[in-house]
PDB file of N, CA and C in Angstrom:
ATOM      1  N   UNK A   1     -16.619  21.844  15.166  1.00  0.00           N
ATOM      2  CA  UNK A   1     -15.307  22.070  15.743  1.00  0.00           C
ATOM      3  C   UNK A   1     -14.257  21.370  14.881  1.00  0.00           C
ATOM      4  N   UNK A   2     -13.122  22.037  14.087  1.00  0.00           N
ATOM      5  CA  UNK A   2     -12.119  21.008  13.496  1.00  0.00           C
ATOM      6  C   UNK A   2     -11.613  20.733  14.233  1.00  0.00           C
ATOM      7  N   UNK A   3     -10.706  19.818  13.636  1.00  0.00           N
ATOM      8  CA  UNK A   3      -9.834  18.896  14.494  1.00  0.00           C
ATOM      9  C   UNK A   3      -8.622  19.455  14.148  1.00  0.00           C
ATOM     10  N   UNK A   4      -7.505  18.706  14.464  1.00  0.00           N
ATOM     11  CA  UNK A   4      -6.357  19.030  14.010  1.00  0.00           C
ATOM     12  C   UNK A   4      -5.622  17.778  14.309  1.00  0.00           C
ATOM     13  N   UNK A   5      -5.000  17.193  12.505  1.00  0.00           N
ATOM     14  CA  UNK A   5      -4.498  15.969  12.185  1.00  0.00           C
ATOM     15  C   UNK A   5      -3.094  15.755  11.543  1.00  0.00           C
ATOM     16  N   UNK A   6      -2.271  15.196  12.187  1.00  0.00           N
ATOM     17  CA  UNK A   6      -1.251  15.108  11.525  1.00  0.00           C
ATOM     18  C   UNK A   6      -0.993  13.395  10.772  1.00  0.00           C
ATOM     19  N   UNK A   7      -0.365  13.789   9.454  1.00  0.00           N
ATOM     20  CA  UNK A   7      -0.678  12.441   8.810  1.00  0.00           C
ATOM     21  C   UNK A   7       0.862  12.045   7.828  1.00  0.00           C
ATOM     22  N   UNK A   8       1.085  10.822   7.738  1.00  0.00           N
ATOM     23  CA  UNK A   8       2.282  10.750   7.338  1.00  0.00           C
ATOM     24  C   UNK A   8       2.024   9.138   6.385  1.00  0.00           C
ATOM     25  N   UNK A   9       2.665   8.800   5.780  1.00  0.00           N
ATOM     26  CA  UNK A   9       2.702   7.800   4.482  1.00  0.00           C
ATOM     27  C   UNK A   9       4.531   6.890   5.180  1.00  0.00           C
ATOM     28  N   UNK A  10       4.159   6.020   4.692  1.00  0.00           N
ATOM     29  CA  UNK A  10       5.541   4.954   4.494  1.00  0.00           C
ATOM     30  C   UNK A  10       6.954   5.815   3.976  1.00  0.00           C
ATOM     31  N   UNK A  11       8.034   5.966   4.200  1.00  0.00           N
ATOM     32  CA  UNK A  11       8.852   6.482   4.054  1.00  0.00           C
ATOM     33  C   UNK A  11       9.725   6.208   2.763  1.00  0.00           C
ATOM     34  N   UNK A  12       9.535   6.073   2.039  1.00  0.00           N
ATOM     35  CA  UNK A  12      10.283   5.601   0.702  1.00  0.00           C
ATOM     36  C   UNK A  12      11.820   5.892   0.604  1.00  0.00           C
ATOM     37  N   UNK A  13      12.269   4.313   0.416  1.00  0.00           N
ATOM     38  CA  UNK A  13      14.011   4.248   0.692  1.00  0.00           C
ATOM     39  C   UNK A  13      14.834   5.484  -0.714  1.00  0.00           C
ATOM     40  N   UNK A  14      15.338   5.921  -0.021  1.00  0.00           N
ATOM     41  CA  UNK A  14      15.785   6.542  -1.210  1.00  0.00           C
ATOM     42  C   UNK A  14      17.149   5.778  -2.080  1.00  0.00           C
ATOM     43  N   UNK A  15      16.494   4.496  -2.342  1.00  0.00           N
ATOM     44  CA  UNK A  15      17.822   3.870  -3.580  1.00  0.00           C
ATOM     45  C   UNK A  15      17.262   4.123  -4.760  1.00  0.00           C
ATOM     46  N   UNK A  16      16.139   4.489  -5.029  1.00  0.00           N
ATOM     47  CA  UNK A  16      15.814   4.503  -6.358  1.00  0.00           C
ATOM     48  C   UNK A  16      14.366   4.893  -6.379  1.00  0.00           C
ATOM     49  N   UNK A  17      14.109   4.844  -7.762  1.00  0.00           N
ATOM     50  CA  UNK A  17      12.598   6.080  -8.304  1.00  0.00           C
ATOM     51  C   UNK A  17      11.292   5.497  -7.259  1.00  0.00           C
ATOM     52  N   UNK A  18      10.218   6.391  -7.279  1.00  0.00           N
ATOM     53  CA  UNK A  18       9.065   6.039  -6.661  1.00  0.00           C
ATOM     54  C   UNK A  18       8.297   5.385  -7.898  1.00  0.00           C
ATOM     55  N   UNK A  19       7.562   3.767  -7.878  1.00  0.00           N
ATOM     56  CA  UNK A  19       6.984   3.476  -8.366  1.00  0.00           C
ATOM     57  C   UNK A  19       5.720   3.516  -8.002  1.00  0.00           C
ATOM     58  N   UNK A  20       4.864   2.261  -9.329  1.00  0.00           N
ATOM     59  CA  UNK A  20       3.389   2.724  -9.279  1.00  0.00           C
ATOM     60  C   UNK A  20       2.582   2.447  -7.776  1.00  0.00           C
ATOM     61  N   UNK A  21       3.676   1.347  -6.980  1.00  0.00           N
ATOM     62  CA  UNK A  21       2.997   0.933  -5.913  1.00  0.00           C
ATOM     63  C   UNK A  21       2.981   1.757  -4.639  1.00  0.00           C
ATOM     64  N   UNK A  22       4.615   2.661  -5.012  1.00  0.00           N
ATOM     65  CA  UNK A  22       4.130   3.652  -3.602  1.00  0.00           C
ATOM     66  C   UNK A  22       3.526   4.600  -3.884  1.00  0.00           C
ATOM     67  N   UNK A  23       3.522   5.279  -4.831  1.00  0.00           N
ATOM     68  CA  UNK A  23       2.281   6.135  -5.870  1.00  0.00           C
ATOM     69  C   UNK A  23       1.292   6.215  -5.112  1.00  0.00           C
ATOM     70  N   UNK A  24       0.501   4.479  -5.309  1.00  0.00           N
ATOM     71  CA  UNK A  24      -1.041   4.333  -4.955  1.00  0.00           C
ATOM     72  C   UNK A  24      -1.144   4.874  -3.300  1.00  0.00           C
ATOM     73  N   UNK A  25      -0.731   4.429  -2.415  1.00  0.00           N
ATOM     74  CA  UNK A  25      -0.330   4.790  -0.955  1.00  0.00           C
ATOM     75  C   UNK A  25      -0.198   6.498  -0.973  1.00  0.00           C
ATOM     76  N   UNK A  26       0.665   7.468  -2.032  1.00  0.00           N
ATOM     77  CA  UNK A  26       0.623   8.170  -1.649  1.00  0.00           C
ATOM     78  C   UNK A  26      -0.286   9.001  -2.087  1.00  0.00           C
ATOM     79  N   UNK A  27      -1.377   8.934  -3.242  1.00  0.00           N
ATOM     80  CA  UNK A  27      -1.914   9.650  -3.638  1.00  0.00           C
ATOM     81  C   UNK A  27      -3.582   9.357  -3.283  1.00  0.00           C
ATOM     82  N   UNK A  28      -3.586   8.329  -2.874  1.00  0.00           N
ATOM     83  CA  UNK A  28      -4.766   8.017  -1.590  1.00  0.00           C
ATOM     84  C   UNK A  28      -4.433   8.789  -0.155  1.00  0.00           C
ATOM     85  N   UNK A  29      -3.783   9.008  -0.181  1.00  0.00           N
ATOM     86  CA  UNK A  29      -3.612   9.688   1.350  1.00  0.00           C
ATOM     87  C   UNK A  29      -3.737  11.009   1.259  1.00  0.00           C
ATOM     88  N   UNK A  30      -3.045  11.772  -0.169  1.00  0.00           N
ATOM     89  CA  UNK A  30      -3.205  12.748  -0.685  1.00  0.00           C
ATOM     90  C   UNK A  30      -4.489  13.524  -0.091  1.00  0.00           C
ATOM     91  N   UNK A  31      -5.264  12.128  -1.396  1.00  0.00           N
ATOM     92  CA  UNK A  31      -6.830  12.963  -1.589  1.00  0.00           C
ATOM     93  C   UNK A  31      -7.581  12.789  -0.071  1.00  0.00           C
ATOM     94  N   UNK A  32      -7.132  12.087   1.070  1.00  0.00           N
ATOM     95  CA  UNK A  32      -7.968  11.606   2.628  1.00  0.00           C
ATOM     96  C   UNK A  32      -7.289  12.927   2.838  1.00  0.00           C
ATOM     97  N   UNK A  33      -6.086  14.051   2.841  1.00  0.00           N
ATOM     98  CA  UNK A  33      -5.552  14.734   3.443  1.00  0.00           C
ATOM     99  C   UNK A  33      -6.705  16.518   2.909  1.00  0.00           C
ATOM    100  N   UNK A  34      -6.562  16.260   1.483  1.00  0.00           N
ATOM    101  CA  UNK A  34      -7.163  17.202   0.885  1.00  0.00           C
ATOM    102  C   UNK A  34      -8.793  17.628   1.369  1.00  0.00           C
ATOM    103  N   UNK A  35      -9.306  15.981   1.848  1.00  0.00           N
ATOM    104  CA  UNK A  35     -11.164  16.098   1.909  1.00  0.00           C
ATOM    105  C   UNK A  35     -10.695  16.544   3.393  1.00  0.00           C
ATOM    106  N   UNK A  36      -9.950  16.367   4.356  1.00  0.00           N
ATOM    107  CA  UNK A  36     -10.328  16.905   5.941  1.00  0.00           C
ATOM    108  C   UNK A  36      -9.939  18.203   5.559  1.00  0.00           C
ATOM    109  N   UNK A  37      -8.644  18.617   4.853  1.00  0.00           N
ATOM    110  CA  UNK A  37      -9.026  20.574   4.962  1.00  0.00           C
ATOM    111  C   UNK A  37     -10.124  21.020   4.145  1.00  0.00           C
ATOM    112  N   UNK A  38     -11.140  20.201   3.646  1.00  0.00           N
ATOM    113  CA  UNK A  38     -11.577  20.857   2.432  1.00  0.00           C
ATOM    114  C   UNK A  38     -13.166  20.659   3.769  1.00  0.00           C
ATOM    115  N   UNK A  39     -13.018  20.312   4.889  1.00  0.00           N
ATOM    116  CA  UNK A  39     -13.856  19.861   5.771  1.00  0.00           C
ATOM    117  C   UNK A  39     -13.651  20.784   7.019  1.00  0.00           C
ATOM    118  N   UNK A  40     -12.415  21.851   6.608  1.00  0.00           N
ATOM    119  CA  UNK A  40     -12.366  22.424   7.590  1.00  0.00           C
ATOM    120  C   UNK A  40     -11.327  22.367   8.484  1.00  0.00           C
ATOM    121  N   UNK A  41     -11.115  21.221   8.699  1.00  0.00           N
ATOM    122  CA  UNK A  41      -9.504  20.519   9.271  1.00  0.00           C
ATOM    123  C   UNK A  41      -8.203  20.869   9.026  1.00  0.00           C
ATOM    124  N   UNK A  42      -7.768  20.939  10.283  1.00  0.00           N
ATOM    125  CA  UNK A  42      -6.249  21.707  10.329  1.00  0.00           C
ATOM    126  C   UNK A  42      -5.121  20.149  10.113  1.00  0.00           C
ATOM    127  N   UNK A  43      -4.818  19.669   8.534  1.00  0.00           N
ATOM    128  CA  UNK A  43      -4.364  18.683   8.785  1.00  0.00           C
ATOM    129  C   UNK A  43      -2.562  18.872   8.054  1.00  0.00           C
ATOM    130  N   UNK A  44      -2.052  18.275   8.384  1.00  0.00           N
ATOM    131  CA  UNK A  44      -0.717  18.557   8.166  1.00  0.00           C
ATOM    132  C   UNK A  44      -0.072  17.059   7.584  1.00  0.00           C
ATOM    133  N   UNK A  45       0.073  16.946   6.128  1.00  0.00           N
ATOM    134  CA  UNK A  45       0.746  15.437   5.701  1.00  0.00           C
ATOM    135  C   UNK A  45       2.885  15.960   5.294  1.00  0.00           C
ATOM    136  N   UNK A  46       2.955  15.015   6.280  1.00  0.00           N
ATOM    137  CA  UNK A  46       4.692  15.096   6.428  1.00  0.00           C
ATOM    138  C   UNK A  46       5.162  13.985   5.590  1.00  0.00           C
ATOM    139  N   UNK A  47       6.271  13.762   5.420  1.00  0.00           N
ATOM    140  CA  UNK A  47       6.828  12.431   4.908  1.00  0.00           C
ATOM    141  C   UNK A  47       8.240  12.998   4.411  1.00  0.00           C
ATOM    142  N   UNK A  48       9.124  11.813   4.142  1.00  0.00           N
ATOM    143  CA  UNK A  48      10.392  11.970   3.776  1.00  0.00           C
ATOM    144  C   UNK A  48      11.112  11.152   3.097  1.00  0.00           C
ATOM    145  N   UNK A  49      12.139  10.973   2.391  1.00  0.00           N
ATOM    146  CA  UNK A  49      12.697   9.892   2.199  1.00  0.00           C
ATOM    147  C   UNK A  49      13.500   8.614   3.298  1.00  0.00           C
ATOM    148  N   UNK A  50      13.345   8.046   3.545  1.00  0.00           N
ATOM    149  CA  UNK A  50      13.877   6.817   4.502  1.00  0.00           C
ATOM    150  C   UNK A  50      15.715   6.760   3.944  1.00  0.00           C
ATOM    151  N   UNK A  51      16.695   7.326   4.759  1.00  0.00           N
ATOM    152  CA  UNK A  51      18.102   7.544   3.539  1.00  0.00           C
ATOM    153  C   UNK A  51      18.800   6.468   4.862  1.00  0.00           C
ATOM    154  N   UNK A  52      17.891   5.624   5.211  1.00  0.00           N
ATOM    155  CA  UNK A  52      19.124   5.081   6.335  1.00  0.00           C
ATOM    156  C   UNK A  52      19.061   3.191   5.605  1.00  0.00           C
ATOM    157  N   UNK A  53      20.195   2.270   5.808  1.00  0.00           N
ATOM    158  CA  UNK A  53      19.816   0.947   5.399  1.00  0.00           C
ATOM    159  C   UNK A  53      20.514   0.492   4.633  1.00  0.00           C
ATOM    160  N   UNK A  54      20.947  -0.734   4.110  1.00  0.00           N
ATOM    161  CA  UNK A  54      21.876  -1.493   2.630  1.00  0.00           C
ATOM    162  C   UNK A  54      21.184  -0.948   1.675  1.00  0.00           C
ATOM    163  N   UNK A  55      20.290  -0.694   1.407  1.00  0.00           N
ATOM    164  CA  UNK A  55      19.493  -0.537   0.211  1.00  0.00           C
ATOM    165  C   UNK A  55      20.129   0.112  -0.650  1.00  0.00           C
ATOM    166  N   UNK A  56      20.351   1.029   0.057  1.00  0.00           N
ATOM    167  CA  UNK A  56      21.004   2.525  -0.443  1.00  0.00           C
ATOM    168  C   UNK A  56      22.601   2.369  -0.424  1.00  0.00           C
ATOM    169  N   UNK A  57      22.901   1.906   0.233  1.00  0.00           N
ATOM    170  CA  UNK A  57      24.770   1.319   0.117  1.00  0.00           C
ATOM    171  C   UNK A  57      24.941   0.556  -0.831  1.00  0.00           C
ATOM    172  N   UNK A  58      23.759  -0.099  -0.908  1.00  0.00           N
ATOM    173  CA  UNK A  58      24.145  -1.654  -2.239  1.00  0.00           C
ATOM    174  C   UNK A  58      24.040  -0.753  -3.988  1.00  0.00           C
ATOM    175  N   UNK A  59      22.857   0.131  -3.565  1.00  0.00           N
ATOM    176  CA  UNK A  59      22.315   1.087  -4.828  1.00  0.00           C
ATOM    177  C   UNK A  59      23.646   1.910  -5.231  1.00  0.00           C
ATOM    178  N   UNK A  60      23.937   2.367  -3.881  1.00  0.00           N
ATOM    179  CA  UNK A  60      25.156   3.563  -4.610  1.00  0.00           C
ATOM    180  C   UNK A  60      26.723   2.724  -4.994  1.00  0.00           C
ATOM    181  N   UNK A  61      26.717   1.595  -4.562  1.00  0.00           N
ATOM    182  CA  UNK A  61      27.747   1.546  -4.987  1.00  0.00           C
ATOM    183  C   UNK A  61      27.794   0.419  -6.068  1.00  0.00           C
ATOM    184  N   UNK A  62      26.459   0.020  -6.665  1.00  0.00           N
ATOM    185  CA  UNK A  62      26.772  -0.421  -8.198  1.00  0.00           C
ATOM    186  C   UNK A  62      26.318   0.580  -9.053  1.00  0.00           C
ATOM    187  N   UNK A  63      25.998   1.426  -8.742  1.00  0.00           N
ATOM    188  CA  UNK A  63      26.160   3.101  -9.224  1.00  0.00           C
ATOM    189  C   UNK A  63      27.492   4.015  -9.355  1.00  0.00           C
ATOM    190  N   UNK A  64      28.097   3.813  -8.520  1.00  0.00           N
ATOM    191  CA  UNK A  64      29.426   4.298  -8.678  1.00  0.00           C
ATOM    192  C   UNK A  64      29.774   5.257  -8.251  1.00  0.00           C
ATOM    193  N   UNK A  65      28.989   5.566  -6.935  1.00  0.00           N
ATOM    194  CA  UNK A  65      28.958   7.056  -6.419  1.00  0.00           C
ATOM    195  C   UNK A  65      28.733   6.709  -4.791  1.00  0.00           C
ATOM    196  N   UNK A  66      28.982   7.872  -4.108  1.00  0.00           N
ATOM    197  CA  UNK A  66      28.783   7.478  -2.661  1.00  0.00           C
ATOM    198  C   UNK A  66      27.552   7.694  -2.130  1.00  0.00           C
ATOM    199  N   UNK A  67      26.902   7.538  -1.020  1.00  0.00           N
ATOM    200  CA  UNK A  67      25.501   7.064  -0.812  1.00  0.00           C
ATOM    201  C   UNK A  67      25.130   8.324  -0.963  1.00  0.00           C
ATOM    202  N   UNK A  68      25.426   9.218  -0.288  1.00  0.00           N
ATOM    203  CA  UNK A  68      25.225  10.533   0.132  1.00  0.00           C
ATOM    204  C   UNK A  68      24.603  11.171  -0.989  1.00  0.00           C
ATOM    205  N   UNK A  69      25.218  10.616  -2.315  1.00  0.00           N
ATOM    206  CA  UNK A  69      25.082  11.742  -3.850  1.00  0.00           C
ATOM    207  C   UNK A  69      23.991  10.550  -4.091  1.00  0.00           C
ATOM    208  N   UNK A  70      24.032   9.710  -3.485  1.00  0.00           N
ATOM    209  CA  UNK A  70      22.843   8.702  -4.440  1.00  0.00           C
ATOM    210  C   UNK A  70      21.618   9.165  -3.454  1.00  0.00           C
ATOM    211  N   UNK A  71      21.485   9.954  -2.414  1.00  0.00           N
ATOM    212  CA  UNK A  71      20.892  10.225  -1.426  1.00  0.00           C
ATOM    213  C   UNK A  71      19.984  11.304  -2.097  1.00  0.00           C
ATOM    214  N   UNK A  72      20.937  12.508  -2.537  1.00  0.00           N
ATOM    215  CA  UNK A  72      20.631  13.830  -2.688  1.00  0.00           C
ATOM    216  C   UNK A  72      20.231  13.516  -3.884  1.00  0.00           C
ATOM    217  N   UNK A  73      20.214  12.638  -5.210  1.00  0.00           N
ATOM    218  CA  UNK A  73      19.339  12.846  -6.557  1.00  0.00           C
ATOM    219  C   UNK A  73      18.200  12.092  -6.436  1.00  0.00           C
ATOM    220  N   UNK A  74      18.082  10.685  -5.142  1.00  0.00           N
ATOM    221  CA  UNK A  74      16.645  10.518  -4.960  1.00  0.00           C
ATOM    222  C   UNK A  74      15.875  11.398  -4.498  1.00  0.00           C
ATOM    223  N   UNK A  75      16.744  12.203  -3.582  1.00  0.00           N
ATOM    224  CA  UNK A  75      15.593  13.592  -3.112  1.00  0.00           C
ATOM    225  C   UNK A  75      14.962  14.106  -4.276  1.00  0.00           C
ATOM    226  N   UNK A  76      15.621  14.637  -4.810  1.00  0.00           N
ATOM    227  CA  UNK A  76      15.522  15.154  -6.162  1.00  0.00           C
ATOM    228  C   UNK A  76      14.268  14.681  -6.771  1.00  0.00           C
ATOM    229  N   UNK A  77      14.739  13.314  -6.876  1.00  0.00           N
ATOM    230  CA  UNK A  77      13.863  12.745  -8.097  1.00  0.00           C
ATOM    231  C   UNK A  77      12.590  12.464  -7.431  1.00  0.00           C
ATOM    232  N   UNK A  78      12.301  12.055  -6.240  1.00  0.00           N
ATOM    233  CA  UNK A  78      11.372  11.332  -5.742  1.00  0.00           C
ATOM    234  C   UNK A  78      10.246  13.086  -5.890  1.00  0.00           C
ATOM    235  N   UNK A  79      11.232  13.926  -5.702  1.00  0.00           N
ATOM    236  CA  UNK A  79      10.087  15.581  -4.909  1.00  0.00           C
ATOM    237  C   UNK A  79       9.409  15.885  -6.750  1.00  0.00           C
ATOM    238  N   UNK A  80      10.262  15.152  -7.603  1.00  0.00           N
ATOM    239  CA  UNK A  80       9.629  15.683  -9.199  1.00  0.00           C
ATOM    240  C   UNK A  80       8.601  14.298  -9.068  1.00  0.00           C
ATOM    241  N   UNK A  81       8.775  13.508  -8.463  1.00  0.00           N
ATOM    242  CA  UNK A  81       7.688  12.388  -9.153  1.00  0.00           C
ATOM    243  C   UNK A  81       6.624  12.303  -8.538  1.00  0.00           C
ATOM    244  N   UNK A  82       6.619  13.256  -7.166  1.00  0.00           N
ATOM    245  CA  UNK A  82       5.314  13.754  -6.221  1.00  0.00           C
ATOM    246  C   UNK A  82       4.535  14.579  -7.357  1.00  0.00           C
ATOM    247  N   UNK A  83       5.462  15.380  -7.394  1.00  0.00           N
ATOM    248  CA  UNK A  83       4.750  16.943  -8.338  1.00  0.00           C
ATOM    249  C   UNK A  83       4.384  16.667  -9.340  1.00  0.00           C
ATOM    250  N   UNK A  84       4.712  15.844 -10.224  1.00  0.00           N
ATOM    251  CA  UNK A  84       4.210  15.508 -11.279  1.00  0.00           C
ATOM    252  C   UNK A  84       2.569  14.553 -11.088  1.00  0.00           C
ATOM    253  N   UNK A  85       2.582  14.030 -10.158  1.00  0.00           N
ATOM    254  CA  UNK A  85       0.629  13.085  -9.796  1.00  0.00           C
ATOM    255  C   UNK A  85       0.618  13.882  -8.752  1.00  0.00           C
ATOM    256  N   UNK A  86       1.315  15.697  -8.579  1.00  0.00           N
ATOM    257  CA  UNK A  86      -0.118  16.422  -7.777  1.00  0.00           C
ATOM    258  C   UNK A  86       0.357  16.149  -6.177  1.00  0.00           C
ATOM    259  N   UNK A  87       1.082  15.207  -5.555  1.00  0.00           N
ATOM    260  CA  UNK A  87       0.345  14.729  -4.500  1.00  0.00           C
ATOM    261  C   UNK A  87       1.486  15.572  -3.541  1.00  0.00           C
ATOM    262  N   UNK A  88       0.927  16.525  -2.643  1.00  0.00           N
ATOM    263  CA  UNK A  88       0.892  17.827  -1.901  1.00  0.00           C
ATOM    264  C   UNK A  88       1.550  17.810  -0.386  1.00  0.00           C
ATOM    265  N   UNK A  89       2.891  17.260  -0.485  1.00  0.00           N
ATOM    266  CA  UNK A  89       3.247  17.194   1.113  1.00  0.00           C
ATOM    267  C   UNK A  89       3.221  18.483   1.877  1.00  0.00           C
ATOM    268  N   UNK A  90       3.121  18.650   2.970  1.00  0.00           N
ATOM    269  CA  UNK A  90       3.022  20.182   3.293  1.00  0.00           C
ATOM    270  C   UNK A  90       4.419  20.362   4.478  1.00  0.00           C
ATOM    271  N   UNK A  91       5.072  19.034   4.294  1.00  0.00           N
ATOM    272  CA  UNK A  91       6.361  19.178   4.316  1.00  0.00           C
ATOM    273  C   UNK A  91       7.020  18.062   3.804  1.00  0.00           C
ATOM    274  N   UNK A  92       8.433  17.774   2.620  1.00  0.00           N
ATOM    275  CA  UNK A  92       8.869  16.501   2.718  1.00  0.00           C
ATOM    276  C   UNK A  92      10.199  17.030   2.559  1.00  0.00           C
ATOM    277  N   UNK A  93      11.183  16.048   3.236  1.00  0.00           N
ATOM    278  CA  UNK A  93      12.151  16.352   3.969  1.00  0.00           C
ATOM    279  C   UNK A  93      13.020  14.439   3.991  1.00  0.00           C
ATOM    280  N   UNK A  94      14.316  14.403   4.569  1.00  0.00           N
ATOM    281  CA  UNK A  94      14.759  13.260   4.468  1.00  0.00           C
ATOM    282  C   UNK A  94      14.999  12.841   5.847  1.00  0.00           C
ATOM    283  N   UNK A  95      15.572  11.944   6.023  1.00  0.00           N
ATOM    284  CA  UNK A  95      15.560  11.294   7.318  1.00  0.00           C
ATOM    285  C   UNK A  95      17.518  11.377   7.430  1.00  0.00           C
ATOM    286  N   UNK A  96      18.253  11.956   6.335  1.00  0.00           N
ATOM    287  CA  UNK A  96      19.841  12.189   6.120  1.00  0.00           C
ATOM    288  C   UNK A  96      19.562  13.725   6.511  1.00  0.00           C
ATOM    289  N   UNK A  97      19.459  14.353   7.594  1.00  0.00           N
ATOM    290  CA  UNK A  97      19.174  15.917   7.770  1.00  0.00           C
ATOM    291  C   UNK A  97      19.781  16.131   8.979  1.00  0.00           C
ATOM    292  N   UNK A  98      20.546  17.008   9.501  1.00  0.00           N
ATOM    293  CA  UNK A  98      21.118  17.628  10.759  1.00  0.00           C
ATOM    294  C   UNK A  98      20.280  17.697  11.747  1.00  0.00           C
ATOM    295  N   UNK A  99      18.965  18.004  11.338  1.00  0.00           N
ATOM    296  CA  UNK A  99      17.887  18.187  12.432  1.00  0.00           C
ATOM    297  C   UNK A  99      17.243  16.710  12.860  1.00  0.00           C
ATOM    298  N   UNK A 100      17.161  15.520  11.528  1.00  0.00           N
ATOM    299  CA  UNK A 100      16.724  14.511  12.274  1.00  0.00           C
ATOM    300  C   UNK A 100      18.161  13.741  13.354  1.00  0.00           C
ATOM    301  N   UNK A 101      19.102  14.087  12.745  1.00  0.00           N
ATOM    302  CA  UNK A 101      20.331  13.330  13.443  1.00  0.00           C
ATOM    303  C   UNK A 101      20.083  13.630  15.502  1.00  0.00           C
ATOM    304  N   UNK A 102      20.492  15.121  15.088  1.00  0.00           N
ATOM    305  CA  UNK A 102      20.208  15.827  16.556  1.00  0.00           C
ATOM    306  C   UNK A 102      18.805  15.344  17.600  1.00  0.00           C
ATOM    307  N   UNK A 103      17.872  15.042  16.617  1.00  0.00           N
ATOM    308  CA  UNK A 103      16.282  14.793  17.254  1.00  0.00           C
ATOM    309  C   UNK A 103      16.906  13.346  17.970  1.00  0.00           C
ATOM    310  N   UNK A 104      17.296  12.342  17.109  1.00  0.00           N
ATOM    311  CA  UNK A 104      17.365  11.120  17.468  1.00  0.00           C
ATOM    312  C   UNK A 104      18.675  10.773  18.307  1.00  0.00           C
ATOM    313  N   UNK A 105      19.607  11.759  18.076  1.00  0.00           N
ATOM    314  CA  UNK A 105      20.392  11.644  19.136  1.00  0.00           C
ATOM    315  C   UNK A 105      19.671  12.260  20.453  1.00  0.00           C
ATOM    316  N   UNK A 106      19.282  13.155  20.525  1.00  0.00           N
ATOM    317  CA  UNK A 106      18.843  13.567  21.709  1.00  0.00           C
ATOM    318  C   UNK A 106      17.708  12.235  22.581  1.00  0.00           C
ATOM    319  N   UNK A 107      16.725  12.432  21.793  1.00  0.00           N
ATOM    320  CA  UNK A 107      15.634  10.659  22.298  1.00  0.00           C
ATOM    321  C   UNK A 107      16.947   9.822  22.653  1.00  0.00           C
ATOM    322  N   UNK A 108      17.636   9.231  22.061  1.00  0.00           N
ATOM    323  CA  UNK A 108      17.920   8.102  22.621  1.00  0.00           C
ATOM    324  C   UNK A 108      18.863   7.782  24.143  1.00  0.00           C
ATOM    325  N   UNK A 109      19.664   9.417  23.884  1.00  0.00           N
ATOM    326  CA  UNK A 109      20.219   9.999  25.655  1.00  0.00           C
ATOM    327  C   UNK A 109      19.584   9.776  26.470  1.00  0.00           C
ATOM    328  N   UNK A 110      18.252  10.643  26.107  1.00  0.00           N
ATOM    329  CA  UNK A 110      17.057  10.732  27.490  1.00  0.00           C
ATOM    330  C   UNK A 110      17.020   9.102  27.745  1.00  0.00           C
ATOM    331  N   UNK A 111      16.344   8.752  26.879  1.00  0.00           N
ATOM    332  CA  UNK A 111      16.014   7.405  27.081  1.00  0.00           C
ATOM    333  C   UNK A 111      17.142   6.614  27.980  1.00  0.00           C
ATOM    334  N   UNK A 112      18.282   6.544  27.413  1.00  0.00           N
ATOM    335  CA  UNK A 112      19.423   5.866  28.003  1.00  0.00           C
ATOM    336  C   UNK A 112      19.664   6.768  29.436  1.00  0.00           C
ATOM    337  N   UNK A 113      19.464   7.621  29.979  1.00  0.00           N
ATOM    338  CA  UNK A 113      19.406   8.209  30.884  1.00  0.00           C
ATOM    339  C   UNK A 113      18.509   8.070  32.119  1.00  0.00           C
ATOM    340  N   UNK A 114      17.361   7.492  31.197  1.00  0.00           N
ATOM    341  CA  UNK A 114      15.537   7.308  31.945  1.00  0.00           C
ATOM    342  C   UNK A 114      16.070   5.701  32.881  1.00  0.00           C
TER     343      UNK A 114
END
């Protein structure tokens, strides 16, 4: 009987490039994601860039640009430095998106409502 797994990695800030250390994290998870479908398993690996924090305010602005554009070329860069070591999100997406805004506004109503 498969299962069905959803799997997700550390969110990498988007101030700057993915190094060798989140690499290792993501391309181990990769290959744990690859052996359950290759097992049959309905597994689904998500992840995104993390665009919320100083990190990214402090980054963009000794950069010289506003967060937003320092936002949109880590997307960029981070989705070429997946593809380049292979490693296969079967969705990646940012956490700066209309749809996460709306998600987390909505949770926190209910909640404040509950």
């Amino acid at each position: 009987m498969s299962r069905r797994i959803v799997v997700t990695s550390a969110l990498p800030y988007a101030n700057g490039p993915i190094h060798i250390g989140h690499l290792v994290e993501y391309v181990q998870t990769d290959i744990w994601v690859r052996f359950q479908k290759l097992r049959g398993n309905q597994c689904l690996y998500f992840c995104a860039d993390d665009t919320h924090g100083t990190p990214i305010m402090l980054s963009a602005r000794a950069a010289g640009i506003e967060p937003e554009v320092m936002i949109e070329r880590m997307h960029a860069r981070h989705k070429t430095d997946f593809d380049r070591f292979a490693v296969e999100f079967d969705n990646y997406y940012s956490t700066h998106s209309p749809e996460n805004r709306y998600f987390s506004e909505l949770i926190f109503k209910r909640l404040s409502e509950a």
